[in-house]
Protein backbone atom coordinates (compact mmCIF):
# COMPACT_ATOMS: atom_id res chain seq x y z
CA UNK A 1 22.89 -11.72 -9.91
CA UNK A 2 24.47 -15.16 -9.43
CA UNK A 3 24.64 -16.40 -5.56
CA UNK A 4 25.44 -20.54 -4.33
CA UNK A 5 23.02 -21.63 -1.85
CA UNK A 6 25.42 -21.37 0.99
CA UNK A 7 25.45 -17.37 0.37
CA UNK A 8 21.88 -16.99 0.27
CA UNK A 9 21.00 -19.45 3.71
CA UNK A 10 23.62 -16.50 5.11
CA UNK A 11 21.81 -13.96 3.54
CA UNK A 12 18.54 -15.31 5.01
CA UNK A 13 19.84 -17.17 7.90
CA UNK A 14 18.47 -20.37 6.68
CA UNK A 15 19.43 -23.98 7.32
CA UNK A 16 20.54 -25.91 3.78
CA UNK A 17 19.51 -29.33 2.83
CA UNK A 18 20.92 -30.62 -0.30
CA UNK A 19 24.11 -29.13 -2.76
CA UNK A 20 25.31 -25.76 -0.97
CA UNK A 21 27.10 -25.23 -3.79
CA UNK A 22 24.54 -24.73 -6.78
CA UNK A 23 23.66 -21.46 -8.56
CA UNK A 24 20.85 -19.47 -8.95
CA UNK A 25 20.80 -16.28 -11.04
CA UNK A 26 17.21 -15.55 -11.35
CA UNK A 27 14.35 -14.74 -8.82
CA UNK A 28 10.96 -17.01 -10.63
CA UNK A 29 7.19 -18.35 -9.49
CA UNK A 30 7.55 -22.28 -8.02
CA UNK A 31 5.04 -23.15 -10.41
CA UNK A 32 6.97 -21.64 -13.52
CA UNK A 33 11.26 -21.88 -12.40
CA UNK A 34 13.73 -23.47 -14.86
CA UNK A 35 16.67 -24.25 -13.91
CA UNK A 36 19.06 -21.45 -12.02
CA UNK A 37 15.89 -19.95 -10.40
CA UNK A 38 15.50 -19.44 -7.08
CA UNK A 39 12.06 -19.70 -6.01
CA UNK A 40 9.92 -20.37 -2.55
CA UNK A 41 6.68 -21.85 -0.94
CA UNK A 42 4.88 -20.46 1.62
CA UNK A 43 1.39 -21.79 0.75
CA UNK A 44 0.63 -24.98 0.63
CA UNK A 45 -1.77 -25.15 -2.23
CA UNK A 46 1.37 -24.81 -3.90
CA UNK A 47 3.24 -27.26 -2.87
CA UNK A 48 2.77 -30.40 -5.57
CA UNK A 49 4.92 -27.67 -7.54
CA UNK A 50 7.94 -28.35 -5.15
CA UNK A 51 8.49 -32.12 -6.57
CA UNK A 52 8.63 -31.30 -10.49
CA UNK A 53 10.06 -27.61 -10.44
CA UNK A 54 13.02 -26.63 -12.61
CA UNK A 55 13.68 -24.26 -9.66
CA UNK A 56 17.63 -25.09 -8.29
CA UNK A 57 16.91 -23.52 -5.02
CA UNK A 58 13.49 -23.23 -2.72
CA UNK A 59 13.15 -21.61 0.45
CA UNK A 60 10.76 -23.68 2.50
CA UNK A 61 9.46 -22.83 6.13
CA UNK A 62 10.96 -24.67 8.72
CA UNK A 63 8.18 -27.00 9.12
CA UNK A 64 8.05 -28.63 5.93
CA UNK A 65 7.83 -31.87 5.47
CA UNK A 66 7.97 -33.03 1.94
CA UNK A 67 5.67 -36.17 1.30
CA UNK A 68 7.78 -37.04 -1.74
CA UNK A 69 11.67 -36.42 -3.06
CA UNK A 70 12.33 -32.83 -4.04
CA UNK A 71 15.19 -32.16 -6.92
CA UNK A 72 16.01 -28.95 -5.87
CA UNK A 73 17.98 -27.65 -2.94
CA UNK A 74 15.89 -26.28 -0.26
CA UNK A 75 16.64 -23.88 2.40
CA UNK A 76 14.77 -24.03 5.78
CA UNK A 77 13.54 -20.25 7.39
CA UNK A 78 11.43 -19.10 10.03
CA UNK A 79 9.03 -17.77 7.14
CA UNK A 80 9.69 -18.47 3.52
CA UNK A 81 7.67 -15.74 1.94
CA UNK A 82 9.10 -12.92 4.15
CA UNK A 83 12.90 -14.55 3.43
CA UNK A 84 11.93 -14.00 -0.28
CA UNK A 85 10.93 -10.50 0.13
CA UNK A 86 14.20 -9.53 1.41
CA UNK A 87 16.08 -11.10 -1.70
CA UNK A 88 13.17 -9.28 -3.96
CA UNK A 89 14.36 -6.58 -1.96
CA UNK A 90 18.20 -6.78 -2.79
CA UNK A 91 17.43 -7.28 -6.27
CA UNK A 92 15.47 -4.59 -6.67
CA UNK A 93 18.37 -2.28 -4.69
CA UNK A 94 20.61 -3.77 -7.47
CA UNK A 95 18.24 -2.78 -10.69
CA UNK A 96 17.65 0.76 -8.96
CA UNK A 97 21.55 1.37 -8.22
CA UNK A 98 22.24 1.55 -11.36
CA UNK A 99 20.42 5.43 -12.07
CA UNK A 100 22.70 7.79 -10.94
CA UNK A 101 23.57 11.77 -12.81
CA UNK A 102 20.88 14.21 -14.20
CA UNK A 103 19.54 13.66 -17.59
CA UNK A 104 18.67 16.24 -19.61
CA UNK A 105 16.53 17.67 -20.45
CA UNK A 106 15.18 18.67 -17.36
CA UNK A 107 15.10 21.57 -14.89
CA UNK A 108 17.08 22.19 -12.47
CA UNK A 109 16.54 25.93 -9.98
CA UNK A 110 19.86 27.14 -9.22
CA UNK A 111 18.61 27.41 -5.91
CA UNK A 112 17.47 23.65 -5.41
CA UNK A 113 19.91 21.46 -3.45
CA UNK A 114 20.18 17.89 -4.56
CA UNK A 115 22.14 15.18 -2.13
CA UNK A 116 24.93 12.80 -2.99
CA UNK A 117 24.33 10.34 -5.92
CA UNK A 118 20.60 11.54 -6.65
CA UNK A 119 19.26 10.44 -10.01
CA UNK A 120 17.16 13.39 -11.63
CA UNK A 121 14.91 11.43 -15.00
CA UNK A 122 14.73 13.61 -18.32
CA UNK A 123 12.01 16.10 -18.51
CA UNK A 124 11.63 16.21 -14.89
CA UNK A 125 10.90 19.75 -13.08
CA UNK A 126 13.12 21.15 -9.54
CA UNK A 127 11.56 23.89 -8.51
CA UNK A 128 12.99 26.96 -6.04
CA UNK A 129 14.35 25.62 -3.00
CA UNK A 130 13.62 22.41 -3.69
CA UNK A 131 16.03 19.82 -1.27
CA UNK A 132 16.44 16.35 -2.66
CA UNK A 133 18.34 13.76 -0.10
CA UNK A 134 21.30 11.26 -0.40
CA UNK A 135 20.33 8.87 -2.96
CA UNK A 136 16.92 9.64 -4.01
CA UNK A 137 15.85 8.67 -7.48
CA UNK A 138 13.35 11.50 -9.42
CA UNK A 139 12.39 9.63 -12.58
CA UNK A 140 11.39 11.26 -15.53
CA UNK A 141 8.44 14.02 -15.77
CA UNK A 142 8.29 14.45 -12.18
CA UNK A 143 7.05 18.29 -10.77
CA UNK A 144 8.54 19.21 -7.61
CA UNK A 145 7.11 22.44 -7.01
CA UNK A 146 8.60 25.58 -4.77
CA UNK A 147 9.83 24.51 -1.25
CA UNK A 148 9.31 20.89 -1.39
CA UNK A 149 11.73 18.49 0.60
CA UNK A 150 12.18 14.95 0.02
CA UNK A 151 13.90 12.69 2.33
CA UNK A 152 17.31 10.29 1.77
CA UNK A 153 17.06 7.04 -0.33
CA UNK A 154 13.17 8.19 -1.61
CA UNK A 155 11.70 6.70 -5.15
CA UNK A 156 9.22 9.13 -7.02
CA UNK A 157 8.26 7.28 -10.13
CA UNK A 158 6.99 9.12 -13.36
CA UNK A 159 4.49 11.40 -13.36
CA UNK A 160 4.71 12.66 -9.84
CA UNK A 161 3.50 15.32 -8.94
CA UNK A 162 4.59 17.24 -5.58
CA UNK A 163 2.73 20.64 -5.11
CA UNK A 164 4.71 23.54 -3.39
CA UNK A 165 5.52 23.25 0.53
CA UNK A 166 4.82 19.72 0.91
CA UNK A 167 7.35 17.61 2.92
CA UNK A 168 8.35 13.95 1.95
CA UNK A 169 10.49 11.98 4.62
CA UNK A 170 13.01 9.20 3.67
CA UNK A 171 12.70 5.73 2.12
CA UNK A 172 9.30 6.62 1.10
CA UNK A 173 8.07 5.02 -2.65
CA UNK A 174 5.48 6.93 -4.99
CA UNK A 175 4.38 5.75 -7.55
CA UNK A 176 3.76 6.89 -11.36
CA UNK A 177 0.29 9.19 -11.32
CA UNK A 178 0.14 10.00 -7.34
CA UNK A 179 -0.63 13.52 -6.48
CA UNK A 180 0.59 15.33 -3.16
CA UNK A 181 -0.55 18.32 -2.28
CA UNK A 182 -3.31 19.27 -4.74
CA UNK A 183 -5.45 21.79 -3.50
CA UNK A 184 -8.52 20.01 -0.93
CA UNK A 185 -12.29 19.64 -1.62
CA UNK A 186 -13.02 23.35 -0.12
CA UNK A 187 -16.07 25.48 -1.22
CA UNK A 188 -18.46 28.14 0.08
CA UNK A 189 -21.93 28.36 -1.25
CA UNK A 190 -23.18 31.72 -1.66
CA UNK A 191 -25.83 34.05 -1.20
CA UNK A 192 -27.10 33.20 -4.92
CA UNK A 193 -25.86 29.14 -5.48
CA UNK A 194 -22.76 29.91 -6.67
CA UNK A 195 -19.45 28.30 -5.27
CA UNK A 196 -16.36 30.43 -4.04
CA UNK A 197 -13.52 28.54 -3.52
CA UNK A 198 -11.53 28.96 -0.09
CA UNK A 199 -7.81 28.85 -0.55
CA UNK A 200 -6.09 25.81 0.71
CA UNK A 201 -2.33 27.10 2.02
CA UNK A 202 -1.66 24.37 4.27
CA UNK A 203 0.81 21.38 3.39
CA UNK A 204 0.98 17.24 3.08
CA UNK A 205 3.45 15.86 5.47
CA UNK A 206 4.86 12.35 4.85
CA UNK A 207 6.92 10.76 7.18
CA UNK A 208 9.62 8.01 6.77
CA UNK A 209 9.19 4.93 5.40
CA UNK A 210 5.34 5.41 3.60
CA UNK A 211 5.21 3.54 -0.25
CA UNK A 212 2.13 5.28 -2.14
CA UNK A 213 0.44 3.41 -5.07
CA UNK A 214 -0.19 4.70 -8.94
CA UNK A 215 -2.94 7.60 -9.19
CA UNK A 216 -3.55 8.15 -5.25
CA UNK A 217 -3.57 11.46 -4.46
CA UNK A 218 -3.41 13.32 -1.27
CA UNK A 219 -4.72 17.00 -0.95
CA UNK A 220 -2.91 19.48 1.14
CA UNK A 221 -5.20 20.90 4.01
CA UNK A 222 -6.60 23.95 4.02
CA UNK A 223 -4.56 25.31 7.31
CA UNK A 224 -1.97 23.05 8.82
CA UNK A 225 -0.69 19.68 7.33
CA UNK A 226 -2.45 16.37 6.16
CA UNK A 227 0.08 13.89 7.55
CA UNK A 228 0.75 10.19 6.26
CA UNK A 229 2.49 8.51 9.41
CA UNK A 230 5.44 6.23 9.51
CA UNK A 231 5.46 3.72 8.15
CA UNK A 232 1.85 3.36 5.96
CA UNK A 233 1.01 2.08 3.21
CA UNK A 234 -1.13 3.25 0.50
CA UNK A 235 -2.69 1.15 -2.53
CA UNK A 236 -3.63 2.30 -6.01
CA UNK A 237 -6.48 5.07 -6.54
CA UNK A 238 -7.07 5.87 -3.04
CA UNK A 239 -8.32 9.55 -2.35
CA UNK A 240 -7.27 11.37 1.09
CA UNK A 241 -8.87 14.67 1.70
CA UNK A 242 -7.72 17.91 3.46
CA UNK A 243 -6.32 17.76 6.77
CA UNK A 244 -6.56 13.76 7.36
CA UNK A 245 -4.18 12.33 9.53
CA UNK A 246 -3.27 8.54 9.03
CA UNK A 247 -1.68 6.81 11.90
CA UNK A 248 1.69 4.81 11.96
CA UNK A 249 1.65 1.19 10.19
CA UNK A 250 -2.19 1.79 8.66
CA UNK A 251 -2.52 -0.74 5.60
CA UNK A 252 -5.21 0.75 3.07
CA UNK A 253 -6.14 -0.90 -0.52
CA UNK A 254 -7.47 0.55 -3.56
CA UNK A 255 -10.38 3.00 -4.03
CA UNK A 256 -11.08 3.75 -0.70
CA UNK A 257 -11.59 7.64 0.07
CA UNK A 258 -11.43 9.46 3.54
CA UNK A 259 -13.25 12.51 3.80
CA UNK A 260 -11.64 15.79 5.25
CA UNK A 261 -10.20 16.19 9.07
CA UNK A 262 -10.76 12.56 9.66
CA UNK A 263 -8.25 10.90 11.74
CA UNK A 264 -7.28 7.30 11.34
CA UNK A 265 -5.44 5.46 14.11
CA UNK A 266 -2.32 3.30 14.07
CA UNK A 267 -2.07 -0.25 12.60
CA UNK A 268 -5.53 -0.03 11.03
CA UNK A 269 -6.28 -1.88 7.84
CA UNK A 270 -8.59 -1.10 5.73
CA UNK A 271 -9.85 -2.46 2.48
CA UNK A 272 -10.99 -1.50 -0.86
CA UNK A 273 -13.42 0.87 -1.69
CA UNK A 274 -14.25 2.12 2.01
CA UNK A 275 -15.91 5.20 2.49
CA UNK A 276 -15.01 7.37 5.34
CA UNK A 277 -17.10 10.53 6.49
CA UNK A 278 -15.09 14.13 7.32
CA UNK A 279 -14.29 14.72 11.06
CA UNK A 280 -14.48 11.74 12.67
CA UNK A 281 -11.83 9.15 14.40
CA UNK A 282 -10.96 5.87 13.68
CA UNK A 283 -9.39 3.95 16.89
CA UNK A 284 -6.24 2.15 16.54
CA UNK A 285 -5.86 -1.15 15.02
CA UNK A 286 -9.52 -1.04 13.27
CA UNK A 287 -10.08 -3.73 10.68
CA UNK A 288 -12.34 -2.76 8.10
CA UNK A 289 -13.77 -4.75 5.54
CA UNK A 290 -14.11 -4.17 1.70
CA UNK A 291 -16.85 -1.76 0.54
CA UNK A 292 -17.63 -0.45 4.18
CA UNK A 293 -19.22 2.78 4.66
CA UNK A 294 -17.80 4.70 8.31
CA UNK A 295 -20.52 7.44 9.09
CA UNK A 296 -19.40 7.71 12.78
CA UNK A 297 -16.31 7.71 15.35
CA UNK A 298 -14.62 4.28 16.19
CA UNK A 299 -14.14 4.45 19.82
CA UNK A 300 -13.37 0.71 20.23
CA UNK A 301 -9.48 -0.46 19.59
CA UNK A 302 -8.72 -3.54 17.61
CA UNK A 303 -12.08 -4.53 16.52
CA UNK A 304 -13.09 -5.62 13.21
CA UNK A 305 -15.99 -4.09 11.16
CA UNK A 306 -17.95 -4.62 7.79
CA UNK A 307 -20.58 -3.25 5.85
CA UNK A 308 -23.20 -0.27 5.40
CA UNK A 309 -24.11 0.82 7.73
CA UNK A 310 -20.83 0.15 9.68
CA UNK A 311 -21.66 -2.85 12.23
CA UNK A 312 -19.14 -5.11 13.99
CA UNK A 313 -17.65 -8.12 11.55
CA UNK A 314 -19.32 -10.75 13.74
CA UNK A 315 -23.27 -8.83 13.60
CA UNK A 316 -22.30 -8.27 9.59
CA UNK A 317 -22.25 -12.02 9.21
CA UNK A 318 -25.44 -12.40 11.03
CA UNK A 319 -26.76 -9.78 8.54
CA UNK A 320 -25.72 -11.74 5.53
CA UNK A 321 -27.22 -14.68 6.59
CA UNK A 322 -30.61 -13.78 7.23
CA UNK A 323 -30.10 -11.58 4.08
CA UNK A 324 -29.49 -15.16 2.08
CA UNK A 325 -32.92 -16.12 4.05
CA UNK A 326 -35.38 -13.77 2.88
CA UNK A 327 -36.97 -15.28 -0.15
CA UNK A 328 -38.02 -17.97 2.20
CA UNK A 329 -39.03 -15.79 4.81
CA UNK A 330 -40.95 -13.85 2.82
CA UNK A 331 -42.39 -17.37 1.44
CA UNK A 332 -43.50 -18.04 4.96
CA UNK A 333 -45.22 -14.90 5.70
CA UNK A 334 -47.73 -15.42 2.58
CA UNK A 335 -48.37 -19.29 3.78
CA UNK A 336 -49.08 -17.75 7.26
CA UNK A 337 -50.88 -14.71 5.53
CA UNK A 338 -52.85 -17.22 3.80
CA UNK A 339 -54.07 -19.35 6.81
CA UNK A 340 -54.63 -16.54 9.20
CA UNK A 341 -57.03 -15.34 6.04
CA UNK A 342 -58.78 -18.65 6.05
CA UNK A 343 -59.41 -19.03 9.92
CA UNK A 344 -61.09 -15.46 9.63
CA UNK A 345 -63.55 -16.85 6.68
């Protein structure tokens, strides 16, 4: 990739200052670009790196001000880091455009139907009326079981694993480890302590744009669908259990698990190693803080939350701070312990 200036401010809509003219042909960090990188700021605890970097080009925000020269060429956006995701975007399009064909081995039903210019990775496994869209890249060892559909311009990386029925939508990313559509958490105890399983023959649904991290995995419900929404976003190691619905937009980061026939709303984010309780409803646009534990319904839209149990982010502070208190407090009760034992002698 080699692109002047001038073609990326039209790319990104920006507003040049310096040589329109000069080359970049590699994407790098501010604090580490030689020259020919292109590089950006968007913090500004980074920004004594803008007046010695190597970098040719930086995009700035449009309300920079540098308080010394800067070298390199800068280009002036509405946002700098979001106008670098979209060229991280193009050149990933351009690494990915280059898999195309089936490699071999692999396995291929005669009954599967692949799309136009779908790449199909060595040792990877179409099963019986399998349907793979336009452009959609299987990498190798991937299992697509009987009946599953993936969408136009999807990504499964390797070592997916797509169990029979399930439905993926389009320009949805999985990545390597993820499981869709393993059988849910569903047990019956019996008359002597012994487990009997109850068949899950429902599906996983995942609608259109949804990326999925490394080693999440996503159980099929036991009737119906467990659905991923538009548009959501799921980190590493996250587990989702039978017949959970996540709303459109939802943001949720690593090691978090959500119980069965829970239903998250839209635009919620929720952090790291949450726990979630079966059959209960999370209102839209919940913000929900690292290590949380949800025992009960969120009624309330838009609020923010922390801790176990669940309280509201403001009362969790409140919590923390008398929590910080206590070995005085409890220094305080023996002094008065002490003089109330004195006034009785």
């Amino acid at each position: 990739m080699q692109l002047t200036a001038h073609q990326i401010g039209i790319l990104l809509e920006g507003t040049i200052e310096g040589d329109p003219e000069v080359t970049v042909n590699q994407l790098s960090k501010i604090e580490e670009a030689s020259e020919g990188s292109l590089s950006f700021l968007a913090n500004s605890k980074y920004e004594q790196f803008v007046y010695n970097s190597g970098a040719s080009v930086i995009i700035v925000n449009d309300d920079f001000i540098p308080s010394h020269p800067v070298k390199a060429t800068l280009i002036r956006v509405k946002n700098a880091y979001s106008a670098f995701s979209v060229l991280l975007e193009k050149y990933d399009e351009l690494i990915k455009s280059k898999k195309s064909g089936v490699e071999t081995p692999s396995f291929i039903h005669p009954t599967a139907i692949l799309g136009k210019d779908v790449f199909i990775g060595a040792l990877a496994y179409i099963g019986p009326n399998v349907k793979v869209g336009d452009g959609s890249k299987i990498y190798p060892n991937t299992y697509l079981a009987d009946n599953v559909v993936v969408g136009k311009n999807v990504t499964l990386y390797a070592g997916v694993n797509v169990y029979f029925n399930c439905t993926i939508g389009d320009n949805v990313i999985i990545h390597s480890g993820a499981i869709i559509g393993g059988d849910g958490f569903g047990f019956v105890k019996g008359t002597e302590g012994s487990y009997k399983k109850v068949s899950q023959i429902g599906n996983v649904i995942i609608e259109d744009d949804v990326e999925i991290g490394s080693n999440t995995t996503i159980d099929r419900a036991t009737m119906g669908s467990t659905i991923i929404r538009k548009g959501v976003k799921l980190d590493n190691l996250i587990q989702i259990a039978h017949n959970v619905e996540i709303g459109a937009n939802t943001v949720i980061a690593a090691q978090t698990g959500i119980s069965g026939s829970t239903k998250i709303g839209e635009n919620c984010i929720i952090g790291g190693q949450v726990g979630i309780v079966g059959h209960i409803s999370i209102a839209n646009g919940s913000n929900i803080g690292a290590k949380s534990g949800v025992n009960n319904t969120i009624k309330e839209e838009n609020m923010s939350w922390n801790g176990v149990p669940l309280t509201s982010f403001r009362d969790s502070l409140k919590v923390q701070v008398v929590t910080r208190r206590l070995p005085d407090l409890e220094k305080r009760i023996e002094e008065l312990e002490n003089i109330i034992k004195e006034r009785l002698l």
